[in-house]
Protein backbone atom coordinates (compact mmCIF):
# COMPACT_ATOMS: atom_id res chain seq x y z
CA UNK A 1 118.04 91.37 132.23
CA UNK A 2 117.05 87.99 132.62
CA UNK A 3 117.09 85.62 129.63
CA UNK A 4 113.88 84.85 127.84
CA UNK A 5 112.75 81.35 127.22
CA UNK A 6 111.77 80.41 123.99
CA UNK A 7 109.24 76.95 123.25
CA UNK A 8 110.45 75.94 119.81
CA UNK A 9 107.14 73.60 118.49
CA UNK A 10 106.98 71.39 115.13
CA UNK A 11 103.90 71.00 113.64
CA UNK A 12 102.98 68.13 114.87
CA UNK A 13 103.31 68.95 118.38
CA UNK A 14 101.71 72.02 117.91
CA UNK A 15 98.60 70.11 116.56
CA UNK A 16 99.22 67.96 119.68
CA UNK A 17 98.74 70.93 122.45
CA UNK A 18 95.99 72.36 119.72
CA UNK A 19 94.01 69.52 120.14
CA UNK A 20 94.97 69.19 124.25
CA UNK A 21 93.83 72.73 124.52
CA UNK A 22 90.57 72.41 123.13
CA UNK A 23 89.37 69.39 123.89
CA UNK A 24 91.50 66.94 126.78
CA UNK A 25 88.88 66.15 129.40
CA UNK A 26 91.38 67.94 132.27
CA UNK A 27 90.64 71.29 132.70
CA UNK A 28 94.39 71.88 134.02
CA UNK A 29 95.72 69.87 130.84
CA UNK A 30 93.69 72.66 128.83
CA UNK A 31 95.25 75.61 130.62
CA UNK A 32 98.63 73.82 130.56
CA UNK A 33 98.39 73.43 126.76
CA UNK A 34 97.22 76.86 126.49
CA UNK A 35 100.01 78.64 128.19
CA UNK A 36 102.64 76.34 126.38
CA UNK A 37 101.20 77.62 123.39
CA UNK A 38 101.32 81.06 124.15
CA UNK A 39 104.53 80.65 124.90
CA UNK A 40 105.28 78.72 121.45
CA UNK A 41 104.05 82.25 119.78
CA UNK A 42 106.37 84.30 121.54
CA UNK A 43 104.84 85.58 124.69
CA UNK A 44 107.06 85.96 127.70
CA UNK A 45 106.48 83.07 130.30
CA UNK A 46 106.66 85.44 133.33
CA UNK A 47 103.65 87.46 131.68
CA UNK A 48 101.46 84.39 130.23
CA UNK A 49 101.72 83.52 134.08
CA UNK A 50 100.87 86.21 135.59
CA UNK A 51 98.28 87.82 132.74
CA UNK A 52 97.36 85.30 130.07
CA UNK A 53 95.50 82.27 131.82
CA UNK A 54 92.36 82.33 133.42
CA UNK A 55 94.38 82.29 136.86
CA UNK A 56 97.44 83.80 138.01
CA UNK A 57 100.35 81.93 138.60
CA UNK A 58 104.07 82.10 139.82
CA UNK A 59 106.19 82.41 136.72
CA UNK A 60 107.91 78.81 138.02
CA UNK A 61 105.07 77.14 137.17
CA UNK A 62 105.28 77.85 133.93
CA UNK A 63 109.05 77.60 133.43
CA UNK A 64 108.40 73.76 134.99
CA UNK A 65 105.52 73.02 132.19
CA UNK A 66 108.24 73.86 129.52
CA UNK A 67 110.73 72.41 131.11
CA UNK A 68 108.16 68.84 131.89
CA UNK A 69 106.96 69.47 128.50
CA UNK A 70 110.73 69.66 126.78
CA UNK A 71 111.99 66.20 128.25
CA UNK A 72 108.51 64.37 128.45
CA UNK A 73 106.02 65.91 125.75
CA UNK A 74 102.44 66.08 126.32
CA UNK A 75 102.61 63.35 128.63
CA UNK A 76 105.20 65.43 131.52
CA UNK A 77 101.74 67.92 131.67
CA UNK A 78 99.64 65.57 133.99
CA UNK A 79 99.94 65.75 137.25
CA UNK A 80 102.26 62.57 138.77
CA UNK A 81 101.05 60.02 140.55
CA UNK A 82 101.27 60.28 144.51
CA UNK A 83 100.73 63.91 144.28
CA UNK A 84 99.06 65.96 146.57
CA UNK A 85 97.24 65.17 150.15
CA UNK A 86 97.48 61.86 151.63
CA UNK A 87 94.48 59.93 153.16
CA UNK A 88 94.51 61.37 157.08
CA UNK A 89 92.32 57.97 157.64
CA UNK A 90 92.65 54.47 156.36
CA UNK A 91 89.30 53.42 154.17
């Protein structure tokens, strides 16, 4: 049986993904926060990935949100810089 991951909050960073969840401008900061959270309360991360957000995902995204929110806090939720598709012209 695989070993569960636990998300061990403080108050204060609960209030932190609280407040992300409800009201960051980012929709994906929102569902980030949200999952984090449900994870916080006890929830398997393989099941809030594949059940408790609006969309499914693979249960490795989740395990990398802890893992990003563990060594960088709220801030190791946005997406990086230089992410995704590159220009195919230059403007």
């Amino acid at each position: 049986m695989p070993k569960l991951r636990k998300l061990h909050l403080n108050d204060d960073q609960r209030k932190e993904l609280l407040h992300c969840r409800n009201r960051h401008a980012l929709p994906y900061m929102r569902e980030r926060a949200s999952a984090l959270l449900k994870v916080a309360d006890g929830e398997r991360p393989a099941r809030v990935a594949r059940n408790g957000l609006l969309k499914p995902h693979d249960p490795d995204v989740v395990y990398t949100w802890i893992s990003r929110y563990e060594r960088d806090g709220i801030s190791g939720l946005q997406i990086r810089q230089g992410r995704g598709r590159k220009p195919a012209f230059f403007p």
